[in-house]
Protein backbone atom coordinates (compact mmCIF):
# COMPACT_ATOMS: atom_id res chain seq x y z
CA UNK A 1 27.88 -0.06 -30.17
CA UNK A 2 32.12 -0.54 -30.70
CA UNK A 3 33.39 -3.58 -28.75
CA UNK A 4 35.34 -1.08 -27.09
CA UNK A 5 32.67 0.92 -25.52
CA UNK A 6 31.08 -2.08 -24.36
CA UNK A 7 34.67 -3.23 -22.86
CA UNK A 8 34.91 -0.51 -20.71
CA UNK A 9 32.17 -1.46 -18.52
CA UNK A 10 33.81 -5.12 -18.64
CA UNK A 11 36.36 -4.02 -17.40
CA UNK A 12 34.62 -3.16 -14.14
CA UNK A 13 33.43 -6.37 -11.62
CA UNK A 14 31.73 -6.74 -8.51
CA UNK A 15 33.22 -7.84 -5.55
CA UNK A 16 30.91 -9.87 -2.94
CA UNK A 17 32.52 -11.15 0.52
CA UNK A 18 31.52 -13.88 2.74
CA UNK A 19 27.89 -13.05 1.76
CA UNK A 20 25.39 -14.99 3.82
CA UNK A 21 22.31 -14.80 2.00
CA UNK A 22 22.28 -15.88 -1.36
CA UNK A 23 19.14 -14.08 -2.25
CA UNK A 24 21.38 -11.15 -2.45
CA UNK A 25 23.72 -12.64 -4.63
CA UNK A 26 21.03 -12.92 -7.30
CA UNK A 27 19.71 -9.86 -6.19
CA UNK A 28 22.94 -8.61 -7.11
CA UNK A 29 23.36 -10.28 -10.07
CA UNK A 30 20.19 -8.29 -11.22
CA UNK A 31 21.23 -5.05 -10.04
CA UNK A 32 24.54 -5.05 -12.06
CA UNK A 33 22.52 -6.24 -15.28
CA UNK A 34 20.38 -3.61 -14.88
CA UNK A 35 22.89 -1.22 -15.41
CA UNK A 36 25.25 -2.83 -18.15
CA UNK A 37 28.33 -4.71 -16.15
CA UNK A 38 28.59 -8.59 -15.91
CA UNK A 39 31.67 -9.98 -13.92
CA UNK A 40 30.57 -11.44 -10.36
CA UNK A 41 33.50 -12.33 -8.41
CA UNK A 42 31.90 -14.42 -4.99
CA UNK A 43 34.82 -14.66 -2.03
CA UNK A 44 34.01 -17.69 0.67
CA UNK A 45 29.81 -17.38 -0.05
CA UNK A 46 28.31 -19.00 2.45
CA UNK A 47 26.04 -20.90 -0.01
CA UNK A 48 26.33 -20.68 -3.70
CA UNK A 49 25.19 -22.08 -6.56
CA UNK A 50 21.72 -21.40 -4.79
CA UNK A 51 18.15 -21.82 -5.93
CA UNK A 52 17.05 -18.88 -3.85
CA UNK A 53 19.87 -16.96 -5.87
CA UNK A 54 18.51 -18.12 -9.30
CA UNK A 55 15.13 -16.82 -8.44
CA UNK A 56 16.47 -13.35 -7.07
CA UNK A 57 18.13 -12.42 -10.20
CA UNK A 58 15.14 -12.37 -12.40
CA UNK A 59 16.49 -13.36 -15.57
CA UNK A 60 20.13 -12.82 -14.50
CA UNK A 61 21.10 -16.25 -14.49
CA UNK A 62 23.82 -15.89 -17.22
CA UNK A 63 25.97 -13.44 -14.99
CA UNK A 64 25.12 -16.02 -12.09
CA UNK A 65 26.64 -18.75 -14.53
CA UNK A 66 29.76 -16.88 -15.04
CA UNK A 67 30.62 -16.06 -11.61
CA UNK A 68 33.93 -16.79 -10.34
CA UNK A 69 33.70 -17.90 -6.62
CA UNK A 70 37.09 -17.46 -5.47
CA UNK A 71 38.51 -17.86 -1.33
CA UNK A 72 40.21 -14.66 -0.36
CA UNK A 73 39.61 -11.04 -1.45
CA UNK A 74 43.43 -11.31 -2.24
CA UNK A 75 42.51 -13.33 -5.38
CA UNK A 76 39.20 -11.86 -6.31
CA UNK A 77 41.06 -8.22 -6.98
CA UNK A 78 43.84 -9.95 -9.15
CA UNK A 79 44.69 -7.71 -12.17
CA UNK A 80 42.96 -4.65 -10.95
CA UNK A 81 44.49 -1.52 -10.60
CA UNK A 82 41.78 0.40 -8.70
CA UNK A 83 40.23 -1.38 -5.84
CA UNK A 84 37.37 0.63 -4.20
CA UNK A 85 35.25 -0.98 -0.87
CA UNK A 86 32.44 0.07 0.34
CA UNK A 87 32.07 1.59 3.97
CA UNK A 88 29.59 2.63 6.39
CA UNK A 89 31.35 3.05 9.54
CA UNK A 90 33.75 6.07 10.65
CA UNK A 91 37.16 4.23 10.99
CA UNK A 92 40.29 5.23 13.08
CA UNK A 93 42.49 5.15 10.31
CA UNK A 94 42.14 8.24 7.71
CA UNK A 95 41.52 7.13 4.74
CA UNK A 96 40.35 8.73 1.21
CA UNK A 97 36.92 8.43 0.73
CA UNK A 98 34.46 9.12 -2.08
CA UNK A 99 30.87 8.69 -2.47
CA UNK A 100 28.85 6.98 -4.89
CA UNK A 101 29.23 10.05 -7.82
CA UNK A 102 32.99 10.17 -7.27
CA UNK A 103 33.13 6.48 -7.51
CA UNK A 104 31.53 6.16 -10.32
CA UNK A 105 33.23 8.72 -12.19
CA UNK A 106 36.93 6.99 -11.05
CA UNK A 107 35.89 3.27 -11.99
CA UNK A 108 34.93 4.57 -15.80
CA UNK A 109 37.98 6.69 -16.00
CA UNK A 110 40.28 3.71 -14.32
CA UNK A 111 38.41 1.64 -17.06
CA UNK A 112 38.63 3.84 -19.91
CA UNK A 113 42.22 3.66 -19.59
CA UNK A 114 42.17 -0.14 -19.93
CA UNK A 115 42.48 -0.76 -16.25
CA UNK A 116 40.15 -3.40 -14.25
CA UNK A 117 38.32 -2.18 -11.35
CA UNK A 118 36.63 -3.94 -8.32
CA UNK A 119 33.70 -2.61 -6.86
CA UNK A 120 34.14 -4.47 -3.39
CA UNK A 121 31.02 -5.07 -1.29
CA UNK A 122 31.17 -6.59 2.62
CA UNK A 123 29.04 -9.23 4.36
CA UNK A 124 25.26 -8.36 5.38
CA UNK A 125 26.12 -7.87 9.21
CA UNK A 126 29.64 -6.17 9.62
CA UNK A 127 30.69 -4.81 5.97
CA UNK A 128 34.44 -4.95 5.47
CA UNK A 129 36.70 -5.81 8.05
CA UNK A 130 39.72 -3.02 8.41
CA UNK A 131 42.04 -5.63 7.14
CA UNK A 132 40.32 -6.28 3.56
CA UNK A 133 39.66 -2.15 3.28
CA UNK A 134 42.86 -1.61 3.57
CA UNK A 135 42.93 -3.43 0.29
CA UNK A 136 41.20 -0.27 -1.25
CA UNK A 137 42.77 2.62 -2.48
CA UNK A 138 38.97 4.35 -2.08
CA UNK A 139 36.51 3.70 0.76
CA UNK A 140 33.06 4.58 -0.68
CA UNK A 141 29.95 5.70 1.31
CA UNK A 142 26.69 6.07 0.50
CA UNK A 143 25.27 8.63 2.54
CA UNK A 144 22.35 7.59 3.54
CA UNK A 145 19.87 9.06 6.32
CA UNK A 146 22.23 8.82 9.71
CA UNK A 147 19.20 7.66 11.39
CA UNK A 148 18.51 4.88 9.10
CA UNK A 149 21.49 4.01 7.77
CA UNK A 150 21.87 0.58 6.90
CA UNK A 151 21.08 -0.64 3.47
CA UNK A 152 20.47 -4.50 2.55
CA UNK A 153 23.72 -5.36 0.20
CA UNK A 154 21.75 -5.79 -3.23
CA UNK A 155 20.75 -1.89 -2.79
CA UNK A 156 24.32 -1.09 -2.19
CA UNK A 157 25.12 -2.57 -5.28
CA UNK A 158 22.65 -0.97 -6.97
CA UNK A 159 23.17 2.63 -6.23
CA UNK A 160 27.39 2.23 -7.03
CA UNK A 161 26.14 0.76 -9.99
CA UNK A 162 23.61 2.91 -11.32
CA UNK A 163 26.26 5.80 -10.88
CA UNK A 164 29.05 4.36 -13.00
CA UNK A 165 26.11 3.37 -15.26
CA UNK A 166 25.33 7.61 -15.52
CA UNK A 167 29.09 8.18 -15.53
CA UNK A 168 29.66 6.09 -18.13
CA UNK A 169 26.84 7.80 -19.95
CA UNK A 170 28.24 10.91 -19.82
CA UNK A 171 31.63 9.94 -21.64
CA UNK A 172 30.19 8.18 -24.20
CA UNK A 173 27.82 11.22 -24.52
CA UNK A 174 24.29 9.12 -24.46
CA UNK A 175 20.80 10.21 -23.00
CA UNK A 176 19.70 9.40 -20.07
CA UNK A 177 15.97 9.69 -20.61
CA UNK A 178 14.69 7.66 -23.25
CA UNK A 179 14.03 8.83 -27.02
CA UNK A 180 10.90 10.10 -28.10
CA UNK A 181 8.85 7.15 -29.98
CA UNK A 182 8.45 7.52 -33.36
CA UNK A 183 5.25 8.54 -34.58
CA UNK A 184 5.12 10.37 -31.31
CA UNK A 185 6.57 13.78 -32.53
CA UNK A 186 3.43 15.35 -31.57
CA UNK A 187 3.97 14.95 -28.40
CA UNK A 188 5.87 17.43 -26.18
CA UNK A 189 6.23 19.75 -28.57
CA UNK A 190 5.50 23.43 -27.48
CA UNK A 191 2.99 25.49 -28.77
CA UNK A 192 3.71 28.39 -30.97
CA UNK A 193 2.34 31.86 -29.54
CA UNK A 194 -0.20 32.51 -33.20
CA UNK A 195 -1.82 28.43 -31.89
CA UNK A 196 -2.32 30.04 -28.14
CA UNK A 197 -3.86 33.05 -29.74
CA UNK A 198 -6.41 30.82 -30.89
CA UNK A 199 -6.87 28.98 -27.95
CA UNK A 200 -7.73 31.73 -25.95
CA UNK A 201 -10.19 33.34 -28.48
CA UNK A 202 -11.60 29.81 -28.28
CA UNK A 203 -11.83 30.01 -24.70
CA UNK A 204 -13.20 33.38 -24.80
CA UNK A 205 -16.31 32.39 -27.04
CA UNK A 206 -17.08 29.40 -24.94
CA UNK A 207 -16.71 31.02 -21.80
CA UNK A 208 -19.51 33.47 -23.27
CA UNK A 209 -21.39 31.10 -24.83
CA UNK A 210 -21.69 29.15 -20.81
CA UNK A 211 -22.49 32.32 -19.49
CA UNK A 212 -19.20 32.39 -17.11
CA UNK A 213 -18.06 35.21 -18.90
CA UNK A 214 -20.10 38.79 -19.59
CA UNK A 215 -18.65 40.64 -22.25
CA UNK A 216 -19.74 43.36 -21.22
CA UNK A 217 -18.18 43.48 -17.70
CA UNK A 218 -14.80 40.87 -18.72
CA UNK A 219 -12.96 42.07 -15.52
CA UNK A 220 -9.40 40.90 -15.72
CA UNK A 221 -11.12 37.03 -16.36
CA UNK A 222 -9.17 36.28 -19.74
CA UNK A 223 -5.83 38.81 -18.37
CA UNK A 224 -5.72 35.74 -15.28
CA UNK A 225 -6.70 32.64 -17.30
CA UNK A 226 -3.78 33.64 -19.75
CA UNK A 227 -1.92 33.88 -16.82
CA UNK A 228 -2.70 30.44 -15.82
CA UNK A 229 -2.15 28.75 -18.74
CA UNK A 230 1.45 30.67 -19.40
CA UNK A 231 2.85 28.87 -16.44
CA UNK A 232 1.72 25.66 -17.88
CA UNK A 233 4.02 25.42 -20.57
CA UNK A 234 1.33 23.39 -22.13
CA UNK A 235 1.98 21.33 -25.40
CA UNK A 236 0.41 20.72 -28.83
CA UNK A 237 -0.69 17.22 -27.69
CA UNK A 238 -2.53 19.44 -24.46
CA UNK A 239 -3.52 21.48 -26.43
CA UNK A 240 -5.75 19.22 -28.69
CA UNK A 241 -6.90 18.15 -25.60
CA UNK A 242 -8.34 21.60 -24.70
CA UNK A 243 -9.60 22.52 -27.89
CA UNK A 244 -11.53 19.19 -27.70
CA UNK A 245 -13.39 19.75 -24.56
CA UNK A 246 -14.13 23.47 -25.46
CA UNK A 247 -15.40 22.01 -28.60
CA UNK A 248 -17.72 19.82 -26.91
CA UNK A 249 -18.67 22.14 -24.17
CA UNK A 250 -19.96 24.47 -27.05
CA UNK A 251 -21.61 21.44 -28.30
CA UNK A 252 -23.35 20.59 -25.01
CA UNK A 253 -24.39 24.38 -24.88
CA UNK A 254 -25.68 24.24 -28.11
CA UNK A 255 -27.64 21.32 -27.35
CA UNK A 256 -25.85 19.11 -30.33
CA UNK A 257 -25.42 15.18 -29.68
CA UNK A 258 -21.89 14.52 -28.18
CA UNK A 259 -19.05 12.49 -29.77
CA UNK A 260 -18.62 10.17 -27.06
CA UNK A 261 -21.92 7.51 -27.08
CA UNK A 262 -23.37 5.85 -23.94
CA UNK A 263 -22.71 2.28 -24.84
């Protein structure tokens, strides 16, 4: 991947103020690893460097390392030209507000551009004070359920940064579901409509051979089971799998030794 790609998600940093517990800050630290961005900017923590934050990032030491820990806000958004804070409470003051989608999809574009961006994040008991979100061209809100609204700060992190993560995705057109294994081609791969044919004669004969089906009176048995398995959109790898226990039920009806053994 260009140096470039990977700068535009440099270009993007995480903004923690006056935090209090500094689980979260390795929490945090994990979080934005998780999803690609490194730069930790820490204003006034209450206690940091921390053990309890080296254990909370779970192997995210090395953007613990590089964290700046700075005093004011003021100097941890230095060189950025969009500021956006997060905010859970209705304020007095109007003020445009996006939620997480939206944010994500300004901070890559802001980046893109070769701008910095800081993803600012409040204290654990009061957020942002009025006074530092006025710092923020964007107030961000996570919408969570009204009647349980309050999310510890490490999750907050998370879902801003898991959306810039997908917005960045999308520009640099990459999945967002891992590839297929190789050697796994098999696997997922519809069947063709000659390969159901077969299945269902298959199912047909064993379904006589059991005795659950009377070829002579057939009702609309085979009409529904087709039915059935149309809706399943089944695959080839499935459909080994069905041949194989047909195969064996005939077996078992036939009174031949099984493939599996009783060890």
């Amino acid at each position: 991947m260009s140096r470039q790609v990977l700068a535009l998600l440099q270009n993007i940093r995480v903004v923690l103020v006056n935090t209090s517990h500094p689980g979260n800050i390795g929490a945090t630290a994990r979080a934005m690893k998780n999803m690609g961005l490194s730069e930790l900017v820490l204003v006034d923590p209450r206690s940091f460097p921390s053990a309890e934050a080296d254990a909370r990032a779970s192997g995210a030491d090395d953007i613990l390392a590089a964290a700046r820990v700075v005093a004011t806000l003021e100097e941890a958004i230095v060189g950025c030209s969009l500021v956006m804070g997060t905010s859970a409470r209705d304020r007095h003051i109007p003020w445009p507000l996006l939620d997480p989608r939206e944010c994500g999809v300004q901070a890559v574009e802001q980046a893109g551009q070769g701008g910095r961006v800081a993803l600012v994040f409040g204290r654990e008991y009061a957020g942002l004070t009025n006074e530092e979100l006025q710092r923020c061209r964007f107030h961000v809100h996570i919408p969570a359920d009204p009647a349980f609204s309050s999310l510890n700060l490490a999750a907050a992190v998370q879902v801003l940064t898991y959306e810039v993560r997908m917005a960045w995705l999308a520009t640099q057109s990459l999945p967002t579901r891992p590839e297929k294994p190789e050697g796994k081609a098999e696997e997922g791969e519809s069947v063709t409509a000659d390969e159901l044919e077969l299945f269902y004669a298959h199912l047909e004969s064993t379904l006589v051979e059991i005795g659950f089906l009377d070829p002579e009176r057939p009702r609309y048995l085979m009409s529904r089971l087709r039915r059935l398995y149309g809706r399943s959109s089944i695959d080839r790898q499935e459909m080994n799998i069905l041949r194989g226990i047909l195969t064996e039920t005939q077996a078992t009806a036939r009174g031949l030794p099984h493939k599996r053994r009783d060890k």
